[in-house]
C-alpha atoms as a PDB file:
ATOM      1  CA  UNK A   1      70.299  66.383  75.710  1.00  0.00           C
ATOM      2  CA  UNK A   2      69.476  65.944  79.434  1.00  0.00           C
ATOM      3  CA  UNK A   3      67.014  69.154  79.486  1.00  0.00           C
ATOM      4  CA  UNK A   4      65.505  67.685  76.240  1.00  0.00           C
ATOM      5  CA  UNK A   5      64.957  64.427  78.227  1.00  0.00           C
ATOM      6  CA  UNK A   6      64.148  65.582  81.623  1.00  0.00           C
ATOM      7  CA  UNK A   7      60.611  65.866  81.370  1.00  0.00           C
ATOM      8  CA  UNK A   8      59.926  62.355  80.271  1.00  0.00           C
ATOM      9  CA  UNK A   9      62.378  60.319  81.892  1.00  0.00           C
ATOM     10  CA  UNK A  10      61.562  62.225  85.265  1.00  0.00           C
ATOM     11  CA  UNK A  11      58.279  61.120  84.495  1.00  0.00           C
ATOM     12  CA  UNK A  12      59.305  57.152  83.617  1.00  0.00           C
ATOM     13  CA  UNK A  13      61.363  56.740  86.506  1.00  0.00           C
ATOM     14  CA  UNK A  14      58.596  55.836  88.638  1.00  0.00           C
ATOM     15  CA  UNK A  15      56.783  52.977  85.963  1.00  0.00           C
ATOM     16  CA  UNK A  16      58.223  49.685  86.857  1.00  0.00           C
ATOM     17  CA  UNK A  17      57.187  48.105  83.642  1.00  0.00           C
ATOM     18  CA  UNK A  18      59.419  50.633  81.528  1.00  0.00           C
ATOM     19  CA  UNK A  19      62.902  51.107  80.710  1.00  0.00           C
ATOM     20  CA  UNK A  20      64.071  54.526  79.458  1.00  0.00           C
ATOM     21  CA  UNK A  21      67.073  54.249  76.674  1.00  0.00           C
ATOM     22  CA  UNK A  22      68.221  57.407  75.193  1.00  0.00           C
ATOM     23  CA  UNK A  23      69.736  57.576  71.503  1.00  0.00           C
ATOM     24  CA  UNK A  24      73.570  57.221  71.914  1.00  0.00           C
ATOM     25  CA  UNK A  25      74.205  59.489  69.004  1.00  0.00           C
ATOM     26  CA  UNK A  26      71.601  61.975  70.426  1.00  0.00           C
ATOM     27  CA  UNK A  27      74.158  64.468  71.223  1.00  0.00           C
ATOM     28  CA  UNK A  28      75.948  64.319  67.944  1.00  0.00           C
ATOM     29  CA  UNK A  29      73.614  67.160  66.129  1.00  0.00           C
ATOM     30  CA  UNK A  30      70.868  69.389  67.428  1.00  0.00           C
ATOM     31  CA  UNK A  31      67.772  67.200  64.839  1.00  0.00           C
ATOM     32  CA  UNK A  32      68.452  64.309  67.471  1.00  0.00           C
ATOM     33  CA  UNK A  33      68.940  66.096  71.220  1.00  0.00           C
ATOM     34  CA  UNK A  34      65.355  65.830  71.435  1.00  0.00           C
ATOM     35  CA  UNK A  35      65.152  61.653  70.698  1.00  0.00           C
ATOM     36  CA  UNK A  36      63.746  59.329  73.008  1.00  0.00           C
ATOM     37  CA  UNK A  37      63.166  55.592  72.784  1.00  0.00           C
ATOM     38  CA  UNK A  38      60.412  54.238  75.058  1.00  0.00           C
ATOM     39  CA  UNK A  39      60.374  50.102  75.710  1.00  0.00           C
ATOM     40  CA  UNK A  40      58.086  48.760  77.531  1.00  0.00           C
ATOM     41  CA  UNK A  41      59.943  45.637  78.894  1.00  0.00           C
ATOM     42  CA  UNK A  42      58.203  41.818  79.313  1.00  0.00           C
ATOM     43  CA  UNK A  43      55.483  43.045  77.248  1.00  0.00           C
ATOM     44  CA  UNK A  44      54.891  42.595  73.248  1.00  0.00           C
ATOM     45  CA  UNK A  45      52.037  45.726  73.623  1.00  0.00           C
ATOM     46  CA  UNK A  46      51.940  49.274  72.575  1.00  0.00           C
ATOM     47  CA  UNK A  47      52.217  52.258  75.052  1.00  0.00           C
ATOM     48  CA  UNK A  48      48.671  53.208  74.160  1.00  0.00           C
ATOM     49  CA  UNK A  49      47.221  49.503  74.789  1.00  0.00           C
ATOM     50  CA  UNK A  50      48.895  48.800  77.624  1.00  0.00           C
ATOM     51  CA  UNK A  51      45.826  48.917  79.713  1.00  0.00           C
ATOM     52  CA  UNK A  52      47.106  46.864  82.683  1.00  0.00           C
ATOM     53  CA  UNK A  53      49.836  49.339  83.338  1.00  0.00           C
ATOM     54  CA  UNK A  54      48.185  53.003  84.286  1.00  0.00           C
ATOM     55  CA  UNK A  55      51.279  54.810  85.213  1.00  0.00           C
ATOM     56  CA  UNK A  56      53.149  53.784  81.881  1.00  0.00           C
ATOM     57  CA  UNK A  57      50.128  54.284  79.760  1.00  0.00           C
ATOM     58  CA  UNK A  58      49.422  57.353  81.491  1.00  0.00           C
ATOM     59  CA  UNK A  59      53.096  58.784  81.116  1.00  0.00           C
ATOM     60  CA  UNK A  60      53.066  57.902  76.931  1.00  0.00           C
ATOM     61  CA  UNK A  61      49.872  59.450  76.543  1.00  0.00           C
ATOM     62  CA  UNK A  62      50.792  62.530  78.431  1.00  0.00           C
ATOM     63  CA  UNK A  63      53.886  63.055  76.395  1.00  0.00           C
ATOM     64  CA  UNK A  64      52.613  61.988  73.296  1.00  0.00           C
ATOM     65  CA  UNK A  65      48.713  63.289  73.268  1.00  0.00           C
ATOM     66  CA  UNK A  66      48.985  66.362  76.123  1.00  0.00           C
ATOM     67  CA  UNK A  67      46.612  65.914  79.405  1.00  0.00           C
ATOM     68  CA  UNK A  68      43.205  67.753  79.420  1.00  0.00           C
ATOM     69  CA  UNK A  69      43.778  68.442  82.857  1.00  0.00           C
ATOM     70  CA  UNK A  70      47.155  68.672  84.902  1.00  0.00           C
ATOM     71  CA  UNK A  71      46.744  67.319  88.975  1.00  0.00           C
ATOM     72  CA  UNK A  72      49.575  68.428  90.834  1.00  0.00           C
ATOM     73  CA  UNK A  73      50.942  66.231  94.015  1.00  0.00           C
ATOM     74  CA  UNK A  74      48.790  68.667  95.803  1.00  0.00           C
ATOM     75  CA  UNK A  75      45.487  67.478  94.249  1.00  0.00           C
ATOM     76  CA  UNK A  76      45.569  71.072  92.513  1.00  0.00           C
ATOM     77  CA  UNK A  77      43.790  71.141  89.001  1.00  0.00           C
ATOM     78  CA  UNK A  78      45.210  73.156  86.259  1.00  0.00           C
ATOM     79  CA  UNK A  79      44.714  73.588  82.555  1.00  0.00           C
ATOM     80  CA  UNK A  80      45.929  71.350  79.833  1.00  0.00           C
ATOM     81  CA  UNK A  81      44.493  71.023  76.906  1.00  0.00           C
ATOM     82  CA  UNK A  82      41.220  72.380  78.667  1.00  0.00           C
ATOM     83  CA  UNK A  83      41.575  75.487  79.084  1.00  0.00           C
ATOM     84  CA  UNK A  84      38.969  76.669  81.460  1.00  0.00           C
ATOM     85  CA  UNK A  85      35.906  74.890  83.079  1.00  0.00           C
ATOM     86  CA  UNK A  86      32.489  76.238  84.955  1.00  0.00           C
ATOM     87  CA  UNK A  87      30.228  74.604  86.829  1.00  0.00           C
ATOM     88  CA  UNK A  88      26.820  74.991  87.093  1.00  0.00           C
ATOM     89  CA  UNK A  89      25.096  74.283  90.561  1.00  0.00           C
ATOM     90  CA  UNK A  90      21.250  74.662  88.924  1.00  0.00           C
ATOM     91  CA  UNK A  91      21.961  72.206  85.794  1.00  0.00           C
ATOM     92  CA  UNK A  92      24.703  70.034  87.626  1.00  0.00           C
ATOM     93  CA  UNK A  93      26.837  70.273  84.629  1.00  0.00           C
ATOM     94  CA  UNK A  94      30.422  71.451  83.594  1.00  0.00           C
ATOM     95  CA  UNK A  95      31.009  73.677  80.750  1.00  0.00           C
ATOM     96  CA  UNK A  96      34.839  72.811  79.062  1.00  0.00           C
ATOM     97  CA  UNK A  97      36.413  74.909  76.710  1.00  0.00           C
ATOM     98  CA  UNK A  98      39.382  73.681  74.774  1.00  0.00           C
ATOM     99  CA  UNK A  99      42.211  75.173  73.862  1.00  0.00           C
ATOM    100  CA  UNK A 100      42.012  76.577  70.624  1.00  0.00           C
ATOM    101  CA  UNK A 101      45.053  77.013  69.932  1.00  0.00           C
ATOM    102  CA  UNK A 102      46.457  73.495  70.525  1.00  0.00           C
ATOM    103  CA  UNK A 103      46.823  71.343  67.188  1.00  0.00           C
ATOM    104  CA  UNK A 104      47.681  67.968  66.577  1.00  0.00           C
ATOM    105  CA  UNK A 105      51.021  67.016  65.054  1.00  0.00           C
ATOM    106  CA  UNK A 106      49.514  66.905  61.410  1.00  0.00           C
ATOM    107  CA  UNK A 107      48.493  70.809  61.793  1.00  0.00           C
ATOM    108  CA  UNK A 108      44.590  70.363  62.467  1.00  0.00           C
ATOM    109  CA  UNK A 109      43.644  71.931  65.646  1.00  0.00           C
ATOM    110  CA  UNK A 110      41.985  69.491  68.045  1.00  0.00           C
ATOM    111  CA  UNK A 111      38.541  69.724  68.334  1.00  0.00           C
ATOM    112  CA  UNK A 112      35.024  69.314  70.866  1.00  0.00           C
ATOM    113  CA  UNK A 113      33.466  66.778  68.882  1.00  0.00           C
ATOM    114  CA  UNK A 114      37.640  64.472  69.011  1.00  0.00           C
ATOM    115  CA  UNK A 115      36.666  65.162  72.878  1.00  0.00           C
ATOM    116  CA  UNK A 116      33.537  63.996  73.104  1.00  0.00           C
ATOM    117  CA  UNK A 117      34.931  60.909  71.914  1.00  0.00           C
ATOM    118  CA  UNK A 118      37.721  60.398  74.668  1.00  0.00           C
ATOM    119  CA  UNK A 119      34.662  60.420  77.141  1.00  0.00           C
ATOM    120  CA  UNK A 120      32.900  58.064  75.046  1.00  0.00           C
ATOM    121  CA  UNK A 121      35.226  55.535  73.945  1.00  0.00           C
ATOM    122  CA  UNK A 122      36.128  53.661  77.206  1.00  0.00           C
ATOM    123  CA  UNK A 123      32.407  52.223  77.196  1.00  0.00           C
ATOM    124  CA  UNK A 124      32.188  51.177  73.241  1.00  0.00           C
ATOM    125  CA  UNK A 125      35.070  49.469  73.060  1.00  0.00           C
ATOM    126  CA  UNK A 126      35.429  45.113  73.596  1.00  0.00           C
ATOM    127  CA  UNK A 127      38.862  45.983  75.033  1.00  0.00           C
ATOM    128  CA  UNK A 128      39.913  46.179  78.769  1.00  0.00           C
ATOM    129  CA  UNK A 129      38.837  49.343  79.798  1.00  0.00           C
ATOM    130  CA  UNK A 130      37.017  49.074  83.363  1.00  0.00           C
ATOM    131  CA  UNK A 131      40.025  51.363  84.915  1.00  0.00           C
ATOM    132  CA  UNK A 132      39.025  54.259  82.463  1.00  0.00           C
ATOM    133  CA  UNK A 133      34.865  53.857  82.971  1.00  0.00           C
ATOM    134  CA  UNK A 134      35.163  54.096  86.658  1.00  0.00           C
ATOM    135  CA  UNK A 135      36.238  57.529  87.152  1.00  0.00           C
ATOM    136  CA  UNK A 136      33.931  58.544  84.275  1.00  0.00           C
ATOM    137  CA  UNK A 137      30.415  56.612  84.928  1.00  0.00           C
ATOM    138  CA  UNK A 138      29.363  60.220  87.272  1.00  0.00           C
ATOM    139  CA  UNK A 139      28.397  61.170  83.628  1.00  0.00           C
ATOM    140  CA  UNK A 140      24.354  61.029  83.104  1.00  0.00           C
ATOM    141  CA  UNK A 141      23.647  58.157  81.073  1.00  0.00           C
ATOM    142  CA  UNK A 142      27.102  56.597  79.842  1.00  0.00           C
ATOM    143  CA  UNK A 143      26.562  53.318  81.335  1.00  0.00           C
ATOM    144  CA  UNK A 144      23.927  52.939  78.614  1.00  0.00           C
ATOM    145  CA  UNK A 145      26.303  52.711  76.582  1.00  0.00           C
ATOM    146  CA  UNK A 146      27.803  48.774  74.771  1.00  0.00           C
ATOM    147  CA  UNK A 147      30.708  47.247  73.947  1.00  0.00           C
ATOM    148  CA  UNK A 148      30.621  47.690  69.811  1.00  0.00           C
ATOM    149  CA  UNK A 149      28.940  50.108  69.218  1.00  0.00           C
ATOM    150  CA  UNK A 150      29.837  52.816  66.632  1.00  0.00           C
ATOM    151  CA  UNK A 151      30.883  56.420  68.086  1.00  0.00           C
ATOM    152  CA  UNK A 152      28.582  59.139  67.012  1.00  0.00           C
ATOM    153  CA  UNK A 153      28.094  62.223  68.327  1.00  0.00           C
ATOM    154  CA  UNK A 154      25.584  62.654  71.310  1.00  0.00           C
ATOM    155  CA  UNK A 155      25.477  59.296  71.832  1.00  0.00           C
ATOM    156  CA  UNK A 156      25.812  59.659  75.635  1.00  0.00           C
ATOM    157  CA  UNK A 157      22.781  61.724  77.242  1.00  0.00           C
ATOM    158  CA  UNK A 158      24.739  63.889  79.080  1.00  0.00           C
ATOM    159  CA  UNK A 159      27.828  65.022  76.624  1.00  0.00           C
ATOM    160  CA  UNK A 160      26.680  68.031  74.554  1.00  0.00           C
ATOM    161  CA  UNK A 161      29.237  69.606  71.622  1.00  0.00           C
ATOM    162  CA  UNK A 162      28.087  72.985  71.640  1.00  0.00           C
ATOM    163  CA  UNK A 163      30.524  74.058  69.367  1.00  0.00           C
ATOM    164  CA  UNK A 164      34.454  73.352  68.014  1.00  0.00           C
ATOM    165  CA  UNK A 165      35.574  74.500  71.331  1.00  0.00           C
ATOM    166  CA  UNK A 166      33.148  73.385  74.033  1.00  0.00           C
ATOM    167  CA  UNK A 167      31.704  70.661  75.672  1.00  0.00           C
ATOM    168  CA  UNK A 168      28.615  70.105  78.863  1.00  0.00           C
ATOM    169  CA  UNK A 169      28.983  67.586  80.456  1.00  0.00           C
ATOM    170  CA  UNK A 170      26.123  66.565  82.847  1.00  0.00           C
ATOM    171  CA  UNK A 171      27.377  65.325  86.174  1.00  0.00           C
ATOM    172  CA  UNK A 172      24.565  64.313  88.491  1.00  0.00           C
ATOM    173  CA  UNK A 173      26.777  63.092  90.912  1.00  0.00           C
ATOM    174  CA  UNK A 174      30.081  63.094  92.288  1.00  0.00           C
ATOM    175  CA  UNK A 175      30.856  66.521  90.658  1.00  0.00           C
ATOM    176  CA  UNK A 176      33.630  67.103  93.229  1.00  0.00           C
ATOM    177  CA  UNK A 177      35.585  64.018  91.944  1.00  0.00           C
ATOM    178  CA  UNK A 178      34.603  64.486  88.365  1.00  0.00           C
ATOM    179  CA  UNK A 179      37.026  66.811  87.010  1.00  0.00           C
ATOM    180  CA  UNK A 180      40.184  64.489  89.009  1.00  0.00           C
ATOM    181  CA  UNK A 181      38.801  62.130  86.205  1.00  0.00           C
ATOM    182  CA  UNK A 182      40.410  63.848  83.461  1.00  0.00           C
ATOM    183  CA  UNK A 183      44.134  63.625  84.663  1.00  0.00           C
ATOM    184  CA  UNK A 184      46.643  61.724  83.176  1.00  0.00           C
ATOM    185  CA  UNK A 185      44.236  58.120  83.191  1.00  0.00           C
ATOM    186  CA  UNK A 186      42.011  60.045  80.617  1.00  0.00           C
ATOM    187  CA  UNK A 187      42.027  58.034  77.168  1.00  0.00           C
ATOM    188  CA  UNK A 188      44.692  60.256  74.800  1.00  0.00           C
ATOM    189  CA  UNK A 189      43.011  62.594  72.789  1.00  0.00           C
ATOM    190  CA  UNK A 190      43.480  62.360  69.308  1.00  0.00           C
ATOM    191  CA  UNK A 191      41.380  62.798  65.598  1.00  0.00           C
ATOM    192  CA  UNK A 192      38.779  60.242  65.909  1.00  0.00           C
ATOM    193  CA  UNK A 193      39.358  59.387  61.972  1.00  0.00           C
ATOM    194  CA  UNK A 194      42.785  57.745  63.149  1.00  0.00           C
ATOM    195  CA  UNK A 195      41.132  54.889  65.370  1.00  0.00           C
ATOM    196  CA  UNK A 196      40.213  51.517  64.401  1.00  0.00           C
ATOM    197  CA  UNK A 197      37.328  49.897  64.956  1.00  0.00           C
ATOM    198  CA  UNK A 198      37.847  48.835  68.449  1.00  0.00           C
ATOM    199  CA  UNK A 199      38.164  53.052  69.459  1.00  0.00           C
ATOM    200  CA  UNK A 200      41.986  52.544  70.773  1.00  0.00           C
ATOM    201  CA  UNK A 201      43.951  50.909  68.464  1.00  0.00           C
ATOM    202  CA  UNK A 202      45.930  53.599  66.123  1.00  0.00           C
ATOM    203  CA  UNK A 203      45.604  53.073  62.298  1.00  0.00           C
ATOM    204  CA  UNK A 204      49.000  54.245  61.096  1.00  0.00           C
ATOM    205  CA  UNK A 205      51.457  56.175  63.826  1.00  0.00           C
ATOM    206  CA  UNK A 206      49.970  58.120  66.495  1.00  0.00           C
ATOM    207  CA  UNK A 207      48.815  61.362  66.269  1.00  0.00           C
ATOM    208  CA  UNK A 208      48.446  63.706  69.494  1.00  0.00           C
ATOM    209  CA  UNK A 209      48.935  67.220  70.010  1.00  0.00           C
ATOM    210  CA  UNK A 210      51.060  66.442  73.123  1.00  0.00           C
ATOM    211  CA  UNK A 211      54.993  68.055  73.019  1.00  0.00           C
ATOM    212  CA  UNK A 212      56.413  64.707  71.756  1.00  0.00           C
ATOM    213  CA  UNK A 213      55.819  63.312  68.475  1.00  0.00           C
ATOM    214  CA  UNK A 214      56.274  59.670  67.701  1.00  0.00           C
ATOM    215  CA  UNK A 215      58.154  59.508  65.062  1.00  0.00           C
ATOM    216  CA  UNK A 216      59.169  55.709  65.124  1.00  0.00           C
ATOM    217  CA  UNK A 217      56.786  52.632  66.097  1.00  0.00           C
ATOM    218  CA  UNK A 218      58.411  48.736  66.361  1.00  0.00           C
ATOM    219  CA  UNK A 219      55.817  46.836  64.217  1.00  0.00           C
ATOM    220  CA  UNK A 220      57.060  43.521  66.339  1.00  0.00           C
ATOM    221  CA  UNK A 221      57.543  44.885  70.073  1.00  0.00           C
ATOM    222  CA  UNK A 222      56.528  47.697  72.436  1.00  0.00           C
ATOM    223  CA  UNK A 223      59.076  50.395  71.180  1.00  0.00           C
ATOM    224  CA  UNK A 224      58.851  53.257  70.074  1.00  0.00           C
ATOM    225  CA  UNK A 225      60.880  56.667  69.439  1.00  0.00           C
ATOM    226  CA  UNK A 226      59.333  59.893  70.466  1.00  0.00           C
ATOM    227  CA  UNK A 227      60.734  63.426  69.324  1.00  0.00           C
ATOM    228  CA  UNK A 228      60.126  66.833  71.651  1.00  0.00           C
ATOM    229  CA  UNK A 229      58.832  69.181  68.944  1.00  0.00           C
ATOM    230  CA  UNK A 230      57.568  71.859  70.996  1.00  0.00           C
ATOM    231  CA  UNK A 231      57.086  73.315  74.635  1.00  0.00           C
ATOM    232  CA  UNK A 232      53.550  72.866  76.031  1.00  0.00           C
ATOM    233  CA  UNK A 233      53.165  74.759  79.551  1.00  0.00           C
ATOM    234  CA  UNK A 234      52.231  72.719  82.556  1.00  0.00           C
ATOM    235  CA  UNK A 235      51.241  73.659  86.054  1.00  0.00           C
END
């Protein structure tokens, strides 16, 4: 059980706001070794709503949805769920490409378009979210963008779908800093069919094509029980 856990209570131990407690009866068949409950103490909110508290947001999402980009504690960038990234000087734009391999916990593959809308949703939604539009307002034309309004795609001038897998995004300034903006603070990336209205709140369960799947969600508190159902590489 301790390997199982390792990767997400290493990860917890730093979040003040969280308290880690492991399935007693974890050990007593190989379907539960990979259990984990997550509570998020003095706080009636889910993981994924917890916008006041970055780290324990951050770690959830992580586990749960997968990062698009990994930042080591060197400031290194690797791939997470994107793949590979170009920039071009002449256009001052980055070309993503997504992993197309990586699928969601309900077997569809993850898609551009789902993407498009983690870049989006921070500045359409009437929640909290001034943390996540920061880092992303070097995107041309995003701060046009309202509280309320509907997601559709192309909304924001400079995000372009050019197909399943890839994504421009126009960066006019602060391209150096840009792609440090989609580390582990990035909104979780999941189908944009399982969102409310409000762009953050989760219909049913969530869904995420992270290695954990939530299999378990408190419909009175903060809790709820993840399962490791697959290996994901990391830096």
């Amino acid at each position: 059980m301790l390997k199982n856990v390792l990767l997400i209570s290493s990860l917890m131990l730093s979040c003040g706001s969280m308290a880690l407690l492991a399935d007693a009866k974890a050990t007593e068949s190989a379907s539960s070794q990979d259990l984990v409950r997550i509570q998020f103490s003095n706080s009636g909110l889910k993981p994924w709503l917890a916008f006041q508290d970055g780290d324990a947001r951050a770690t959830f999402n992580n586990a749960v949805h997968g990062p698009a980009l990994y930042i080591t504690n060197n400031l290194d960038i690797k791939p997470g769920y994107i793949k590979a990234w170009e920039w071009d000087r002449k256009a001052h734009k980055y070309r993503l490409e997504l992993d197309a391999t990586r699928q969601y916990h309900n077997g569809t593959k993850i898609s551009a378009y789902d993407f498009e809308y983690v870049l989006v949703k921070p500045f359409i939604t009437t929640l909290p979210t001034v943390n996540e539009r920061i880092p992303l307002a070097f995107i041309k034309g995003i701060s046009k963008l309202q509280p309320g309004m509907k997601f559709k795609s192309g909304m924001a001038e400079g995000i372009k779908v050019i197909d399943d897998k890839t994504v421009d995004v126009y960066v006019p300034t602060g391209s150096s800093r840009f792609l440090y903006a989609l580390g582990p603070q990035l909104p979780p990336l999941a189908p944009i069919s399982s969102f409310k209205d409000d762009h953050y709140t989760f219909k049913d369960t969530p869904i995420g094509a992270g290695p954990y799947k939530v299999v378990y969600s408190d419909p009175k508190g903060s809790m709820v029980r993840v399962e490791k159902i697959r290996d994901v590489s990391g830096p």
